[in-house]
Protein backbone atom coordinates (compact mmCIF):
# COMPACT_ATOMS: atom_id res chain seq x y z
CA UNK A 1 -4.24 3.81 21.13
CA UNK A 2 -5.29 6.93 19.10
CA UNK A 3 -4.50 5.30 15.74
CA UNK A 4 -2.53 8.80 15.07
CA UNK A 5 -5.78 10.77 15.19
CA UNK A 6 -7.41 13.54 16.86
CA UNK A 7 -9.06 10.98 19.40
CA UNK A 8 -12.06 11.03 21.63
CA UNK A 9 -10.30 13.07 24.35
CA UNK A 10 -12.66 12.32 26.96
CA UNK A 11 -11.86 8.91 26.47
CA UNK A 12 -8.79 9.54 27.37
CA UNK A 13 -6.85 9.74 23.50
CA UNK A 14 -4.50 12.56 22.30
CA UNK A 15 -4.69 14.96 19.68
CA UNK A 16 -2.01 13.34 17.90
CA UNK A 17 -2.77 14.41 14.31
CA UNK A 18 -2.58 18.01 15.85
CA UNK A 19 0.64 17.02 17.50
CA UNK A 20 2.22 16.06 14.37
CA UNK A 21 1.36 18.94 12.43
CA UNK A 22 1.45 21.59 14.54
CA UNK A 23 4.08 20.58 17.51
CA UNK A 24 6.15 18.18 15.89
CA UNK A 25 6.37 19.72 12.37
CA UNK A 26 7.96 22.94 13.29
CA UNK A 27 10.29 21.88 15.85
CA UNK A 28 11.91 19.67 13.57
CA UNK A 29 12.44 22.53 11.20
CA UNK A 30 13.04 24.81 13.96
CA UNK A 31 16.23 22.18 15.62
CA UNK A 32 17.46 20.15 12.12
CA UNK A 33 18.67 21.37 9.01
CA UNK A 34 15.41 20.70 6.92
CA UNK A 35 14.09 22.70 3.88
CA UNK A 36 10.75 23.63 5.35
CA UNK A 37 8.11 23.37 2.77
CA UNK A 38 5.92 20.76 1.17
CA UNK A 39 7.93 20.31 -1.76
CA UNK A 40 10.65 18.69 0.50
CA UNK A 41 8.20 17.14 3.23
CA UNK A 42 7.01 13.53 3.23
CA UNK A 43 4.88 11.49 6.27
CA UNK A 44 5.10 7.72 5.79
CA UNK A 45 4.33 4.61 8.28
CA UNK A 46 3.27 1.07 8.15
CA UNK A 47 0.06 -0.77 9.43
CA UNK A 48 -1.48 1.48 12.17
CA UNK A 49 0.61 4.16 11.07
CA UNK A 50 0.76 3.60 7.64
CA UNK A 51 -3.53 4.51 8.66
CA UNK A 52 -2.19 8.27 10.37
CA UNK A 53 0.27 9.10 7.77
CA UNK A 54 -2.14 8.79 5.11
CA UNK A 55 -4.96 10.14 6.69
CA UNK A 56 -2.57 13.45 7.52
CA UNK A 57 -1.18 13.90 3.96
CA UNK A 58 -4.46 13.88 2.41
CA UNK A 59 -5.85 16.45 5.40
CA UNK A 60 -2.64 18.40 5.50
CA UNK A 61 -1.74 18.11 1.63
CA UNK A 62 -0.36 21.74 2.02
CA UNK A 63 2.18 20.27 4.08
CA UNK A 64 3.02 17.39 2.53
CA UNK A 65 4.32 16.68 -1.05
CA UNK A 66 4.15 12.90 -0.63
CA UNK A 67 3.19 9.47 1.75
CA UNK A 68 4.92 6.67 1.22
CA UNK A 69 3.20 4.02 3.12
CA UNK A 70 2.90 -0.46 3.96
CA UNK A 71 -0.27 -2.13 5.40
CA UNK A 72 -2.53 0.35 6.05
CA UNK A 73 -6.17 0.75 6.24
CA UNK A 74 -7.92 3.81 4.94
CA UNK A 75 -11.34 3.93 6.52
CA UNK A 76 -11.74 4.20 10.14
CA UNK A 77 -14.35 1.67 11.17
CA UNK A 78 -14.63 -1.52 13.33
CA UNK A 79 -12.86 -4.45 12.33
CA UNK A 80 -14.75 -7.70 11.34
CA UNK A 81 -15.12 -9.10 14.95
CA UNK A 82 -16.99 -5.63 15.67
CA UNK A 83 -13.73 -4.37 17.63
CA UNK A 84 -13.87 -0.78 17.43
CA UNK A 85 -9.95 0.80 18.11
CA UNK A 86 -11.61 4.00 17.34
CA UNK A 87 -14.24 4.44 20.59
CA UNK A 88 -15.84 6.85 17.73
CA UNK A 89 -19.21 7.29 16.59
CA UNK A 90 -20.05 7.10 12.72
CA UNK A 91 -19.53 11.39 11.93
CA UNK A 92 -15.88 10.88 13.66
CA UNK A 93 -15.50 7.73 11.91
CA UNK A 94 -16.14 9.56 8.51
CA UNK A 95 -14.14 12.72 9.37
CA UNK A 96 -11.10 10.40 10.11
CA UNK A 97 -11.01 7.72 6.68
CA UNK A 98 -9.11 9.29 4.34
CA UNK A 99 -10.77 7.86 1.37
CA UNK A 100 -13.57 9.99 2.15
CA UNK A 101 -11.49 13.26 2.08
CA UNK A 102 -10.07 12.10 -1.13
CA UNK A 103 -11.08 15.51 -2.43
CA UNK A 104 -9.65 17.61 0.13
CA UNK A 105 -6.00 17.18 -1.26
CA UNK A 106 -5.47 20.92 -2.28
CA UNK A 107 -3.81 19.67 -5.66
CA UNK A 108 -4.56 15.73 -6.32
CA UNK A 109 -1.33 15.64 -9.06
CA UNK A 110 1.02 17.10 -6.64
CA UNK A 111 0.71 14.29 -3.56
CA UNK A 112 2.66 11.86 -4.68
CA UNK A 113 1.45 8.45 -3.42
CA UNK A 114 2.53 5.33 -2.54
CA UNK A 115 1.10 2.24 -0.75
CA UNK A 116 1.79 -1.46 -0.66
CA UNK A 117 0.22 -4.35 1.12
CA UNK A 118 1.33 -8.35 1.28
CA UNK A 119 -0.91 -10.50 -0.43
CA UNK A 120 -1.32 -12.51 2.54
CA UNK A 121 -1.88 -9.43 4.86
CA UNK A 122 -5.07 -11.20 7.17
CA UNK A 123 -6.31 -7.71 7.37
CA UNK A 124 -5.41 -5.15 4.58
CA UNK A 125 -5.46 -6.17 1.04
CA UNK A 126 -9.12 -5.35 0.70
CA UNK A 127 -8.37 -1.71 2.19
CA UNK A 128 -5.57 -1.67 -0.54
CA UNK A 129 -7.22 -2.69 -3.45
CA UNK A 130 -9.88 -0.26 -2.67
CA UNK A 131 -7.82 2.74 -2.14
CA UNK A 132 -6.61 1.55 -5.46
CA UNK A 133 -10.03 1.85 -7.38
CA UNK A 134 -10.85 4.98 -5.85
CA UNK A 135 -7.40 6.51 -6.57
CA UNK A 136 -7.75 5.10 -10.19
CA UNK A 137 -11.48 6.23 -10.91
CA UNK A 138 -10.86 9.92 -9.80
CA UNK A 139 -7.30 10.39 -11.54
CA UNK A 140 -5.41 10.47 -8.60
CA UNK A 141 -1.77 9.22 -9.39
CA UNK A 142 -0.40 6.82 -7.31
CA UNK A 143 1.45 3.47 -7.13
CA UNK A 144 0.25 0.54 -5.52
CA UNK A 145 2.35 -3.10 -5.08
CA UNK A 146 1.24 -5.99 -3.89
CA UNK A 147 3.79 -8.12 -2.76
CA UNK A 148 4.46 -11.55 -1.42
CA UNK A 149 4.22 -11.39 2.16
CA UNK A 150 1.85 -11.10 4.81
CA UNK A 151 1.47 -8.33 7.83
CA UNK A 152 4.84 -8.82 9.39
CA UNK A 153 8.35 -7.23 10.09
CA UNK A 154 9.76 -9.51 7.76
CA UNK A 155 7.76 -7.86 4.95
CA UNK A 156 8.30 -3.98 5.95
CA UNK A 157 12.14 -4.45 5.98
CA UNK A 158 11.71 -6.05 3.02
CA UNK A 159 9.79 -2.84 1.21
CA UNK A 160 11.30 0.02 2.90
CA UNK A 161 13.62 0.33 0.28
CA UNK A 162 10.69 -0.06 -2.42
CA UNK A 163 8.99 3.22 -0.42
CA UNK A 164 12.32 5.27 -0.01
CA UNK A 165 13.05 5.15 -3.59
CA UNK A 166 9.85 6.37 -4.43
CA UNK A 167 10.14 9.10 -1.84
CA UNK A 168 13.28 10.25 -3.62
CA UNK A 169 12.30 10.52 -6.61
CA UNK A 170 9.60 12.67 -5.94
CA UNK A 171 11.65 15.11 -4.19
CA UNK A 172 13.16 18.04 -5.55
CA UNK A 173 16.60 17.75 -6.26
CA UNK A 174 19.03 20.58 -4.85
């Protein structure tokens, strides 16, 4: 499971960050009818990948205008029980939570965020309501929800909607 990160490749992860951007990215604009440039590009994703698309936009914010995402975390370190879905040590750990790189969005005002969590996520809220502060204390716009609801299917389907109206109205209209 490479958590949608440039993994440990000797341990046998991808490079799917690098995938994404650099693979994946332009053959979608080379095959579909897409306008490509930032202004019209959003990532998104929920729980694991809610984690990758987040952690792309803010270290590909030229290529993204915004991230739209449910349940994620936002630093890369072992969970509570000392399970580490990483197999990284502490300087990859870093280099992959995107609230460290909080800075590295080439123009803070122009990725347009959005993140939600259930209150009774077991796993999240804390990661949420931290991303929150930070965002908050350094300007960064963004809207956060926290909903009723709890780390489940049931709760995405219920939010999507909540996500892709933000998405549009952050997109340029044509």
């Amino acid at each position: 499971d490479s958590q949608w990160v440039n993994g440990n490749t000797a341990a046998g992860f991808g490079r799917v960050e690098d995938f994404i951007v650099d693979e994946a990215l332009p053959a979608i604009d080379q095959r579909y009818r897409t306008i490509p440039d930032r202004a019209h590009r959003a990532i998104g994703g929920l729980s694991a990948g809610a984690y990758g698309a987040f952690n792309i936009a803010v270290r590909h914010s030229e290529q993204f205008s915004i991230v739209a995402v449910h349940s994620g975390f936002y630093r890369a370190q072992p969970t509570d029980d000392g399970t580490d879905v990483f197999d990284f040590d502490q300087a990859e750990r870093d280099a992959n939570s995107p609230i460290e790189h909080l800075d590295d969005i080439t123009a803070p005002a122009a990725l347009a965020i959005y993140f939600d969590v259930g209150r009774a996520d077991p796993w999240f809220v804390d990661d949420a309501e931290e991303l929150d502060r930070v965002l908050t204390a350094r300007g960064i716009p963004h809207e956060f929800h926290e909903f009723a609801g709890s780390h489940t299917w049931f709760y995405w389907s219920a939010h999507i909607a909540d996500a892709l109206r933000f998405v549009g109205a952050h997109l340029p209209h044509a």
